[in-house]
Structures are given as C-alpha cells and as structure tokens.
C-alpha atoms as a PDB file:
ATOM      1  CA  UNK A   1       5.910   6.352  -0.705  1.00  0.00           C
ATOM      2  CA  UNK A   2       5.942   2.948  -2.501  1.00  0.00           C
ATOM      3  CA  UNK A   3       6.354   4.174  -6.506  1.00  0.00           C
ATOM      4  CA  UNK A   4       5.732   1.037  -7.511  1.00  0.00           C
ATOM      5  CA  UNK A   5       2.629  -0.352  -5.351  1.00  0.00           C
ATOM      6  CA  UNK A   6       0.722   2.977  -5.918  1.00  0.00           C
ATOM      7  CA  UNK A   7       1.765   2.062 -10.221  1.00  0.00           C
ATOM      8  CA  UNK A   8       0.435  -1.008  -9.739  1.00  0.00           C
ATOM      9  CA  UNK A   9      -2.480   0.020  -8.123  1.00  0.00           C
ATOM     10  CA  UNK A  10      -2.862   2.686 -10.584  1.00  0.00           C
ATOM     11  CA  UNK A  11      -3.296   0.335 -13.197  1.00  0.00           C
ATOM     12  CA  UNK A  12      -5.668  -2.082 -11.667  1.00  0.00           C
ATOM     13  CA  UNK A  13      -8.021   1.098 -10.959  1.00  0.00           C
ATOM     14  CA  UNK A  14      -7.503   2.139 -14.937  1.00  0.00           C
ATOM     15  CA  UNK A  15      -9.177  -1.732 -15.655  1.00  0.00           C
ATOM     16  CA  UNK A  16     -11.527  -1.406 -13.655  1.00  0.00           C
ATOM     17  CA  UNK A  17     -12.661   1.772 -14.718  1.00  0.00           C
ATOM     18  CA  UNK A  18     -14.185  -0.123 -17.768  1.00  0.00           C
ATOM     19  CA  UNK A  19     -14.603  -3.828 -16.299  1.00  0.00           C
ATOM     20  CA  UNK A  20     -16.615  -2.500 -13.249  1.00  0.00           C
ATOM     21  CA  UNK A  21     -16.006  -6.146 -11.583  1.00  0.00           C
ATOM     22  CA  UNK A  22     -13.611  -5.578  -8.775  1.00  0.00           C
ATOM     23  CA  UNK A  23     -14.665  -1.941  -8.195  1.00  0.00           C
ATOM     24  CA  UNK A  24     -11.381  -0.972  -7.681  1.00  0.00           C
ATOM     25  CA  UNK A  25     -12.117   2.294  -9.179  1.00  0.00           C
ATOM     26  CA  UNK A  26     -14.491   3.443  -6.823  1.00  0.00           C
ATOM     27  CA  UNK A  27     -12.592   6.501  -4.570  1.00  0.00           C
ATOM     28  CA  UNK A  28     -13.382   4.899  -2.034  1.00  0.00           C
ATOM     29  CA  UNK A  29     -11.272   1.921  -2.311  1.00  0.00           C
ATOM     30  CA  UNK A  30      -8.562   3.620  -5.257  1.00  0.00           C
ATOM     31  CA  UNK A  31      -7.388   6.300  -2.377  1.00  0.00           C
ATOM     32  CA  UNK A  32      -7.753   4.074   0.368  1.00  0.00           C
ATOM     33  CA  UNK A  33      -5.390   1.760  -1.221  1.00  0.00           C
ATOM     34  CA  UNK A  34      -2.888   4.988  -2.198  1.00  0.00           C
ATOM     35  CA  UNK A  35      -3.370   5.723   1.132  1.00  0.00           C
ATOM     36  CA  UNK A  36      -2.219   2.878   2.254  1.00  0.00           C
ATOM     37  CA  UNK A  37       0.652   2.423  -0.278  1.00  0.00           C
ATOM     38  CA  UNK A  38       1.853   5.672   0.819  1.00  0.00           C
ATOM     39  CA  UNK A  39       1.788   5.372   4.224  1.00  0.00           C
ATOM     40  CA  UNK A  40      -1.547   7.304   4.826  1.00  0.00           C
ATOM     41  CA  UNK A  41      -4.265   5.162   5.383  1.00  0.00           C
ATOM     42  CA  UNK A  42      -6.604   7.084   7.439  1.00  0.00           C
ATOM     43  CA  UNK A  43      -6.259  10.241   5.017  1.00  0.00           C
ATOM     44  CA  UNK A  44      -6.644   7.831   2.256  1.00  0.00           C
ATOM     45  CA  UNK A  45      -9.830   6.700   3.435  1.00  0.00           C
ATOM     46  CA  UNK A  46     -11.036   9.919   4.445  1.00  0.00           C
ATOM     47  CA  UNK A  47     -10.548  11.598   0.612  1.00  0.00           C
ATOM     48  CA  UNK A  48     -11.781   8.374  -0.532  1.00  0.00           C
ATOM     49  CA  UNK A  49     -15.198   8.787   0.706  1.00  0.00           C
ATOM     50  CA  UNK A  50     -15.302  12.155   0.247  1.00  0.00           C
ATOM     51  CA  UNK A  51     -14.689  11.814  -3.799  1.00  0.00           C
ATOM     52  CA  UNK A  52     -17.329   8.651  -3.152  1.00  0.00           C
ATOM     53  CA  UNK A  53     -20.230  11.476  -2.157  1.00  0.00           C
ATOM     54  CA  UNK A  54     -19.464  12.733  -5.454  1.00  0.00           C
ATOM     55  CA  UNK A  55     -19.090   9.637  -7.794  1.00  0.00           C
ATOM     56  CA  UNK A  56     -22.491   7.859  -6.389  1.00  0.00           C
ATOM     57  CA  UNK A  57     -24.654   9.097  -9.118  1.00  0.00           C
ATOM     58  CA  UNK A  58     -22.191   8.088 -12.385  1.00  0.00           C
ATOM     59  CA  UNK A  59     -22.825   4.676 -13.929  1.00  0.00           C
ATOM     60  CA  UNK A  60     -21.103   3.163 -17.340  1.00  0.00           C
ATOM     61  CA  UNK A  61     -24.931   2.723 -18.870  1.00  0.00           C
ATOM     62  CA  UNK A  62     -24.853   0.891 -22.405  1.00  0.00           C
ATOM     63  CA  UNK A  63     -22.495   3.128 -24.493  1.00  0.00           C
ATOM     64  CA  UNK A  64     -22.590   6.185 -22.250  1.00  0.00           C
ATOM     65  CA  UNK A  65     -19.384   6.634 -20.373  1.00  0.00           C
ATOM     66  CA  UNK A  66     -19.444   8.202 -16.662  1.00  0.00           C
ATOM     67  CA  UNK A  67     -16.728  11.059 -16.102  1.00  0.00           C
ATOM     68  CA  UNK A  68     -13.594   8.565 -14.892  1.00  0.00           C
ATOM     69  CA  UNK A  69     -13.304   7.904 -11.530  1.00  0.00           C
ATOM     70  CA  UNK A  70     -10.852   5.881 -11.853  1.00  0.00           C
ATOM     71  CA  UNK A  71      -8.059   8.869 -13.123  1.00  0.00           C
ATOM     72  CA  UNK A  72      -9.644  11.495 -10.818  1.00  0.00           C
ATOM     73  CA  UNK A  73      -9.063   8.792  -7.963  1.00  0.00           C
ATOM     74  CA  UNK A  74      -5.643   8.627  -8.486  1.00  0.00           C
ATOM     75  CA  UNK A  75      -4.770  11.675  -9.243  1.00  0.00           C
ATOM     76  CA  UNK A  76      -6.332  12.962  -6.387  1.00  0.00           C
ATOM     77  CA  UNK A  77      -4.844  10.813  -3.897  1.00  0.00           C
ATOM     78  CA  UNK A  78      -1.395  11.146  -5.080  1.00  0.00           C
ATOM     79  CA  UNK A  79      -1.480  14.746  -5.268  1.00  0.00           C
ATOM     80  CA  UNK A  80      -2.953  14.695  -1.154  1.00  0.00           C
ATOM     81  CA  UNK A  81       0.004  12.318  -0.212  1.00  0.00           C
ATOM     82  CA  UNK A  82       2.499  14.307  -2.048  1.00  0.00           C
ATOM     83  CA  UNK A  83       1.541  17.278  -0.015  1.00  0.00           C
ATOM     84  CA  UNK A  84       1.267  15.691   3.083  1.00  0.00           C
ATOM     85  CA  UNK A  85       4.477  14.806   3.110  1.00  0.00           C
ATOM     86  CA  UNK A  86       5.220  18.233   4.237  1.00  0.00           C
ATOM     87  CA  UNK A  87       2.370  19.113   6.622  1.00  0.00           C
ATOM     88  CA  UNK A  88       0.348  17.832   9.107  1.00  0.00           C
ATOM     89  CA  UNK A  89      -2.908  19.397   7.983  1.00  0.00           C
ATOM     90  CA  UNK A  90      -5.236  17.415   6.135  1.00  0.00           C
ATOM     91  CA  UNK A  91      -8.262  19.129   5.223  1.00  0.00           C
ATOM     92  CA  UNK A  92      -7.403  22.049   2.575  1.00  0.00           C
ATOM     93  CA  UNK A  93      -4.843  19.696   0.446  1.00  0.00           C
ATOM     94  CA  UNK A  94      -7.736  17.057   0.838  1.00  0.00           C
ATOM     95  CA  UNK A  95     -10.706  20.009   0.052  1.00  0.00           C
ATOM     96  CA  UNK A  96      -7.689  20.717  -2.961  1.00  0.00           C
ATOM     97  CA  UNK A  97      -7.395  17.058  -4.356  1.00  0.00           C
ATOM     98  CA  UNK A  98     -11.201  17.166  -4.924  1.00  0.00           C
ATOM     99  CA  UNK A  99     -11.293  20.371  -6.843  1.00  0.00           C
ATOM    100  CA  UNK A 100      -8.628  18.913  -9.132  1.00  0.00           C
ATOM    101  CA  UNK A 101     -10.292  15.523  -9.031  1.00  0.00           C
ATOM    102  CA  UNK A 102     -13.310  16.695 -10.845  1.00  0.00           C
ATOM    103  CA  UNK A 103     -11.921  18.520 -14.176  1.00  0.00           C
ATOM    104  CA  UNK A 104      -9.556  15.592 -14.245  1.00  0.00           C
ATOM    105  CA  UNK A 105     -12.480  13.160 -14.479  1.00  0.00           C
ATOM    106  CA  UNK A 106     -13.614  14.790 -17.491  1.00  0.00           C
ATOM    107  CA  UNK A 107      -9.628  14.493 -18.964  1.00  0.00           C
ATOM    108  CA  UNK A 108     -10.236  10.886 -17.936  1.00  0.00           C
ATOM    109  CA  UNK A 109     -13.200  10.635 -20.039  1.00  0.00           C
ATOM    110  CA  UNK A 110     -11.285  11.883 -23.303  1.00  0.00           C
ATOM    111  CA  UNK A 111      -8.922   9.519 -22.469  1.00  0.00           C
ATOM    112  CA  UNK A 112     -10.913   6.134 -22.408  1.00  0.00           C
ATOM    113  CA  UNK A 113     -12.394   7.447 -25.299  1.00  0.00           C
ATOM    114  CA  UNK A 114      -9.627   7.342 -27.437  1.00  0.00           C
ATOM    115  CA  UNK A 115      -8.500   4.267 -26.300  1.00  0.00           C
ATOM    116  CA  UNK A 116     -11.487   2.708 -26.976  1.00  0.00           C
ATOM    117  CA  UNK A 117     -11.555   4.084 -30.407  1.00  0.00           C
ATOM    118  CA  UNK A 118      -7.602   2.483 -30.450  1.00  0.00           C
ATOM    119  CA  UNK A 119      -9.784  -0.861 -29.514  1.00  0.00           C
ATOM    120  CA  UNK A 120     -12.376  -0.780 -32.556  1.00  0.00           C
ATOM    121  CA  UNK A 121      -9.140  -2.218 -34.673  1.00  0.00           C
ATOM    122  CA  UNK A 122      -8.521  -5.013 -31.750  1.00  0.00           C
ATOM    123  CA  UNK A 123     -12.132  -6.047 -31.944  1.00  0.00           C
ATOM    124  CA  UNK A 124     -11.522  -6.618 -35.806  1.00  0.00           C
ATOM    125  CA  UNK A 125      -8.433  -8.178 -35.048  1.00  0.00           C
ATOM    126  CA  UNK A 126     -10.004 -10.644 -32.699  1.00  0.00           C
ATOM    127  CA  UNK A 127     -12.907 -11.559 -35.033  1.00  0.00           C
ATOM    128  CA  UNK A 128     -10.561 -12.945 -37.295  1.00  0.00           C
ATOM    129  CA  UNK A 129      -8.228 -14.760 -34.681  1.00  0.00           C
ATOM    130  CA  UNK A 130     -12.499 -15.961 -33.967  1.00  0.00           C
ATOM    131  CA  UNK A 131     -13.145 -17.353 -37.439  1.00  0.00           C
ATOM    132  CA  UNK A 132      -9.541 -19.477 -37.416  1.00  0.00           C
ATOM    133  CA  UNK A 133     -10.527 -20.727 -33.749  1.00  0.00           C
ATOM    134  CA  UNK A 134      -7.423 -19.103 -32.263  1.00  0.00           C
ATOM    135  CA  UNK A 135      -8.829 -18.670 -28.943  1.00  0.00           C
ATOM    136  CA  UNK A 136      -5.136 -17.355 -27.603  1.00  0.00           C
ATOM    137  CA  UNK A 137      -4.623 -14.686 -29.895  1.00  0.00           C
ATOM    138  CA  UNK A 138      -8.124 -13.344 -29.044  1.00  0.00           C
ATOM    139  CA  UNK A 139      -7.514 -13.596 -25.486  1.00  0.00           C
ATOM    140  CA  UNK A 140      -4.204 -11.524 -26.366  1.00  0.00           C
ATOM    141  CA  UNK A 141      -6.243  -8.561 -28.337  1.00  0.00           C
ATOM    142  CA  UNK A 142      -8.411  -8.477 -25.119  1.00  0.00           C
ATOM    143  CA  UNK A 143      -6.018  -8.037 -23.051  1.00  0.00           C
ATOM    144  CA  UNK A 144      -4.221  -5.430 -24.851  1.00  0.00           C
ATOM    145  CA  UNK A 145      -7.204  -3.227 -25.145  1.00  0.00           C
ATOM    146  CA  UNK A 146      -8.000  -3.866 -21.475  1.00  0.00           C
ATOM    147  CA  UNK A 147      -4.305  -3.045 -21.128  1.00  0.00           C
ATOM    148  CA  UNK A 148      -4.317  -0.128 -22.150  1.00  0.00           C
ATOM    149  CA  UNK A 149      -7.467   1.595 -19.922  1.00  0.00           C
ATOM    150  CA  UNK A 150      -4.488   0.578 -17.523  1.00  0.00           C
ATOM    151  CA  UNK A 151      -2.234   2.379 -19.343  1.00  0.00           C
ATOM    152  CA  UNK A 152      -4.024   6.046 -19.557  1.00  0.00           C
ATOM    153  CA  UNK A 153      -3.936   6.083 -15.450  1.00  0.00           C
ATOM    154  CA  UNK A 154      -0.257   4.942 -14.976  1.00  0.00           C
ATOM    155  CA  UNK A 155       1.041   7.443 -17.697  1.00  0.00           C
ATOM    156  CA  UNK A 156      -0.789  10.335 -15.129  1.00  0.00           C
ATOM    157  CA  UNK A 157       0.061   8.618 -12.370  1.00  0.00           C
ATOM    158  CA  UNK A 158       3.808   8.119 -13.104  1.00  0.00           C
ATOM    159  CA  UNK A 159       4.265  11.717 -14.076  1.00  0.00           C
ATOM    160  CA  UNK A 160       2.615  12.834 -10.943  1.00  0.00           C
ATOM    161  CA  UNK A 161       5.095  10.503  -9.284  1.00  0.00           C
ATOM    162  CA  UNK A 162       7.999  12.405 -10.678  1.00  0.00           C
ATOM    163  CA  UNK A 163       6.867  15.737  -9.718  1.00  0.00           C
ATOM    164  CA  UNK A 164       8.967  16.584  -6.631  1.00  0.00           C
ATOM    165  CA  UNK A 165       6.896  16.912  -3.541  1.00  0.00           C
ATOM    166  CA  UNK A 166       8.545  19.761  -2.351  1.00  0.00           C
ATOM    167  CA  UNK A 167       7.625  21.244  -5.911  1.00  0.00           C
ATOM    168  CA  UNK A 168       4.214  20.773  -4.998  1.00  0.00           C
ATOM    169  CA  UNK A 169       4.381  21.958  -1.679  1.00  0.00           C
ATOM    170  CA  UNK A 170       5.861  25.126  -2.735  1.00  0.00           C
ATOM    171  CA  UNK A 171       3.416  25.677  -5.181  1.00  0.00           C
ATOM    172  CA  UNK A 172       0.517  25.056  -2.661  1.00  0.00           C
ATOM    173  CA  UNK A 173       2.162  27.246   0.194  1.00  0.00           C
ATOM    174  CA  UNK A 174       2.212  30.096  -2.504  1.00  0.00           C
ATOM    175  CA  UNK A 175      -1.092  29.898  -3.447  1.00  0.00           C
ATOM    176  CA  UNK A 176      -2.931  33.029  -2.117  1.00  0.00           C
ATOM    177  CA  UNK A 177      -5.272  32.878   0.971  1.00  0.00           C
ATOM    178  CA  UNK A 178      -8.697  33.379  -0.797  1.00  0.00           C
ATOM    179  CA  UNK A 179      -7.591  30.641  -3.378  1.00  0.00           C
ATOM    180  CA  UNK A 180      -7.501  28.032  -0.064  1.00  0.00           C
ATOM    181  CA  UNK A 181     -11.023  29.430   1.416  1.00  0.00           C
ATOM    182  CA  UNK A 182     -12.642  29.188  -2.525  1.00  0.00           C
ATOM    183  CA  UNK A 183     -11.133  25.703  -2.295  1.00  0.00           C
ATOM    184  CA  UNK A 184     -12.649  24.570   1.124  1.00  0.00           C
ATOM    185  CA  UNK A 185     -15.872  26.026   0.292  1.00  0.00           C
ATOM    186  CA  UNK A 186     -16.218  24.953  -3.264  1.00  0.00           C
ATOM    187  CA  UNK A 187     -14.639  21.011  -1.990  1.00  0.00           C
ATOM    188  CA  UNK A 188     -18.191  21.278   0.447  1.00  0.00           C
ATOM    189  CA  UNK A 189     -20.455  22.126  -2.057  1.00  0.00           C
ATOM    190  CA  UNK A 190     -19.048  19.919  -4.421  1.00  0.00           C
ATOM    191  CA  UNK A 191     -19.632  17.019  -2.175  1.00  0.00           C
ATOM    192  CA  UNK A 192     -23.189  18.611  -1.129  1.00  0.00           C
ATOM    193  CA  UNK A 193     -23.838  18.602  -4.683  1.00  0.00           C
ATOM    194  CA  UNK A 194     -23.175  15.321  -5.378  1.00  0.00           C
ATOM    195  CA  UNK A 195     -25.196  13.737  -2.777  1.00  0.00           C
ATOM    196  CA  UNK A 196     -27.883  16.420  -4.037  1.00  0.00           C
ATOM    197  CA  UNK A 197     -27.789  14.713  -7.457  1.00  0.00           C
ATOM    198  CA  UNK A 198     -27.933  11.130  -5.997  1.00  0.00           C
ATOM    199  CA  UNK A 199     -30.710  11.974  -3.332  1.00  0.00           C
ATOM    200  CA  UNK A 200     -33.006  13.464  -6.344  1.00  0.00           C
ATOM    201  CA  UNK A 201     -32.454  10.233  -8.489  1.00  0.00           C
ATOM    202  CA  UNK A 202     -33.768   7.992  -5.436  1.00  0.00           C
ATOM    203  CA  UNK A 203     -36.414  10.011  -4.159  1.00  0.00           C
ATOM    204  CA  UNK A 204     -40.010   9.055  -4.152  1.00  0.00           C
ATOM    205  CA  UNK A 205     -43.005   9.019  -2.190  1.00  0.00           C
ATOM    206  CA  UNK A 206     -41.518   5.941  -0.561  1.00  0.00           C
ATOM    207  CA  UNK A 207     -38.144   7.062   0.190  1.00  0.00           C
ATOM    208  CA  UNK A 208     -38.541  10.053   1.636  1.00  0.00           C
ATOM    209  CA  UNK A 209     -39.972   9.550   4.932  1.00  0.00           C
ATOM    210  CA  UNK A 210     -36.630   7.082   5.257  1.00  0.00           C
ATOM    211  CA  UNK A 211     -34.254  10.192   3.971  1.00  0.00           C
ATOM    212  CA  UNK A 212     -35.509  12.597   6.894  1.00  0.00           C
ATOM    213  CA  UNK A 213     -35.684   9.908   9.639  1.00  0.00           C
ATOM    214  CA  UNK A 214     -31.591   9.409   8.458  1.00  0.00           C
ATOM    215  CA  UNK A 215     -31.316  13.003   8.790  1.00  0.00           C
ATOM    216  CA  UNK A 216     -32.233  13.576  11.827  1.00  0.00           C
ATOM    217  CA  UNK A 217     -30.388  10.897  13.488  1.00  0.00           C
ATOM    218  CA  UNK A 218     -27.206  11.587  11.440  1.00  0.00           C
ATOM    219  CA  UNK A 219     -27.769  15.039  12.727  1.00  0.00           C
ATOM    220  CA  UNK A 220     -27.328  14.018  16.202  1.00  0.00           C
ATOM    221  CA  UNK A 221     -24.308  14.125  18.404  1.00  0.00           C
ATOM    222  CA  UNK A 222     -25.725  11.119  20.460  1.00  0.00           C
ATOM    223  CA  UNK A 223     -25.671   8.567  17.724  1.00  0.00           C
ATOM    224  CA  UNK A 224     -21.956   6.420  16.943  1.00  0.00           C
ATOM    225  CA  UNK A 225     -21.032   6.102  13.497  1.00  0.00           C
ATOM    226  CA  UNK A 226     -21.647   2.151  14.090  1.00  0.00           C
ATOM    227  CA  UNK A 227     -25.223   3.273  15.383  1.00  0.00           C
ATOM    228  CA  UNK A 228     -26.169   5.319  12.647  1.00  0.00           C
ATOM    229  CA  UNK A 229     -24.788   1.964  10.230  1.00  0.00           C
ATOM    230  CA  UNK A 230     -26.732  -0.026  12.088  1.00  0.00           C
ATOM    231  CA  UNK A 231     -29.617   2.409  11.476  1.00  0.00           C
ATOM    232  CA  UNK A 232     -29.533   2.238   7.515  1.00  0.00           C
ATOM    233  CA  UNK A 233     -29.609  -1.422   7.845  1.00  0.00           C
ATOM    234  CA  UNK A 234     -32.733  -1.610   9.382  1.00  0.00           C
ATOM    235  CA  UNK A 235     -34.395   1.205   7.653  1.00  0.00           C
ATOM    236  CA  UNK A 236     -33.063  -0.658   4.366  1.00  0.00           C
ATOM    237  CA  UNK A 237     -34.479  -3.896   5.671  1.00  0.00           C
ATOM    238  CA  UNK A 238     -37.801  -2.068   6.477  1.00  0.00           C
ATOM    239  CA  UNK A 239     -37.920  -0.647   3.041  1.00  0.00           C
ATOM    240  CA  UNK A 240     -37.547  -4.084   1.364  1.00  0.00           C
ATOM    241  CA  UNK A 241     -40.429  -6.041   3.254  1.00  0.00           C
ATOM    242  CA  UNK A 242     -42.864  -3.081   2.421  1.00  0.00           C
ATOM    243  CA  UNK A 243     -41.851  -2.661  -1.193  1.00  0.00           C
ATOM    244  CA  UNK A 244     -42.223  -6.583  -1.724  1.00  0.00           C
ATOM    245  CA  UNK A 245     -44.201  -8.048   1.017  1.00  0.00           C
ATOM    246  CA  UNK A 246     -46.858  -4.836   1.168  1.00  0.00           C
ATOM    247  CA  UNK A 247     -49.007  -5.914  -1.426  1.00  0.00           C
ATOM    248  CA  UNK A 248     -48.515  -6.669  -5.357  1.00  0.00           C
ATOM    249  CA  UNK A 249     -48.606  -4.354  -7.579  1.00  0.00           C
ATOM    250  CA  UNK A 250     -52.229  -5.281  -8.716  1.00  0.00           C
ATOM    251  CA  UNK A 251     -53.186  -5.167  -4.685  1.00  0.00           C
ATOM    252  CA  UNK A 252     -56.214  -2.479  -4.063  1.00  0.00           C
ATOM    253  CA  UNK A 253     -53.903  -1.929  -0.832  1.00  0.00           C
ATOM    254  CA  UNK A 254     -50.437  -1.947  -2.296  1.00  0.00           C
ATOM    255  CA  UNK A 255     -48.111   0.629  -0.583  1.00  0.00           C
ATOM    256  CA  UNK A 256     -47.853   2.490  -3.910  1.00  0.00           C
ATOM    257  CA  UNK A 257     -51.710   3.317  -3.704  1.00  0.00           C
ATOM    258  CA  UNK A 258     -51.944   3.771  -0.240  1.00  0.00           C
ATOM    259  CA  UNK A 259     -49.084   6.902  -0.363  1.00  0.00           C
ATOM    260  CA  UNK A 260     -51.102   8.419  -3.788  1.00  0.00           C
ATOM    261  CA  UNK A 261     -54.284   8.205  -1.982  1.00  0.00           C
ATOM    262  CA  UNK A 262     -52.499   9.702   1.424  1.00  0.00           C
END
C-alpha cells in the first residue's frame, strides 16, 4: 500500500468535498483511486459504486451541507484494503466498509463544520488583505481554509494508516457470525435505500414509464453491462427530445397535458 499516494489522495478528496469542481469526492472515483493506490483497483471500483448508490441523492445546496462523502470515502476504502490484505474475500469487508461509511459521514459533517466556523476569521482576514489590494495574502487565507477541509480527511486517514492491518483483521475475524450476516444484509438495504431515496426525488409522470422499461432490461440475464449503458443513453436521449421538442409549455398538446389528461 502506497501511504503516501492514498495521503495525497486523501487530501484532494477533503477539497473537494467543499469545492465540488473535480468531483474527486464522489465514492466512486475517491475508492477507485485508493483502490488503485493500494493495489486493488477492481475492489476499489466495486465499493466505489456501491457507496455511489448511496451518495446520489446528497447535494451541498446554499448553506446546507450533505453528510461528507468525501471522509466516509476514504475511510471506507482504506479500511476494505486493510482487510484485504489478509483475505481473498471481498464482499463482507466491502458490505463492512459501507456500514462504517455511513455514521462516519455524519462525523465528517461535524468536522467541515468546525472548520468552516475556523474559516469565518479567514474570511475577515481576507477582507482586509481586500481593502489594501493585497491580492496574495488573500489568495493565502483561501488557501488555508481550503487547506484545511484537506486536513480533517488526512488526520482520519493517516490514523487509519497506522492501525496495523493484522489488528484489523483480527478484530474482523473475531467478530461473531450474526454480526457479518446483519452486516451483508443491512450493506443491501442500505444501498436499496439509497437508490429508493434518489428514485422518489426523480419520479414523475414522465419518468416512470423510463424507470420500469430500465428495470426490466437490467433484470435480464441477456443484456451486457455495455448494452444496458447503451440503453440509458437512448432512453435519456428519448427523454430530452420529448421534454423539449414535445410541445411548449403553453402547447394545448404539450407532453405534460397529454400524461394529466391520460
């Protein structure tokens, strides 16, 4: 495991947990890059878009902070290529990374939150750097406050880091049976959930006919993965020229009117 790509990567994901520019601190492309630091790319990717199921539905909107992603990422991912380090199964410590990976996010919310409240006395800082025209020392206050969303993640990731893996291991192989079956069947429906949440915000009267048709194919053992991509394309493309080529919205025979009078 490369300590210091997975620190560095660490605190690129802790930015962008508050730039949102890169999108480094979505899961899936925080554990596939652990992944890959660590010498598990394919595992990386898979927890990755597991944790991604779950994280589709929180947005930064105006002042309201999401749960952090961007410390549940890492944290996550560490903690599954610490453990597999010492076995070649991949599902429970994956199906174990996202049960920790969710009360973590909420840690990860405290934690921006006081660093932000750190930042109110950079702001002031830089308003009067503003008023001399010292354009360097305000670029200096911003990048100390940025610095330090960096910060929170590499503090938990470097302590993770110096938790032996055989530690770890020994603490998972001790855990009891049921505690493993709880964790596969709570990692499902915590992934079921998620999409849940994300498929409520989206539906409508227009979306849903698209939802079941995507069902049913995904569904279906004679359908590639590169097929059923290939599907959502078009169905997305379909969507698109009936929501803006259909009619306007003061049409008698827009498609919003024609599914309320169906």
């Amino acid at each position: 495991m490369s300590y210091v790509l997975v620190i560095l990567i660490a605190f690129l994901v802790g930015m962008e947990g508050i730039l949102d520019e890169f999108q480094f601190h979505q899961p899936i492309v925080a554990c596939s890059l652990i992944g890959w630091a660590c010498g598990y790319p394919g595992e990386g990717v898979v927890l990755g878009g597991t944790l991604q199921m779950i994280t589709l539905g929180w947005a930064n909107v105006g002042a309201a902070v999401a749960p952090d992603a961007a410390l549940s990422s890492v944290t996550s991912a560490i903690l599954m290529m610490k453990l597999l380090e010492h076995t070649t199964a991949v599902y429970v410590p994956m199906y174990l990374s996202i049960l920790v990976a969710v009360p973590v996010s909420l840690v990860g919310l405290y934690l921006t939150k006081y660093c932000r409240n750190v930042a109110i006395g950079f702001v002031h800082n830089m308003d009067d750097a503003t008023q001399m025209a010292d354009i360097p020392e305000v670029e200096k206050w911003h990048l100390l406050g940025i610095g330090m969303q960096g910060l929170r993640v590499v503090v938990v990731a470097v302590v993770l880091l110096l938790i032996p893996s055989k530690l770890l291991f020994g603490i998972y192989c001790a855990l009891p049976a049921w505690v493993w079956d709880g964790a596969v069947v709570g990692g499902g429906m915590i992934t079921a959930v998620g999409y849940a949440i994300v498929v409520n915000m989206m539906s409508g009267a227009q979306t849903w006919p698209f939802f079941i048709l995507g069902f049913f194919f995904a569904t279906s053992n004679e359908f590639s993965l590169g097929a059923l991509v290939a599907m959502g394309v078009a169905f997305a493309l379909v969507f698109m020229m009936l929501k803006y080529r259909g009619g306007s919205a003061e049409s008698k025979d827009s498609l919003d009117e024609i599914l309320n009078d169906y």
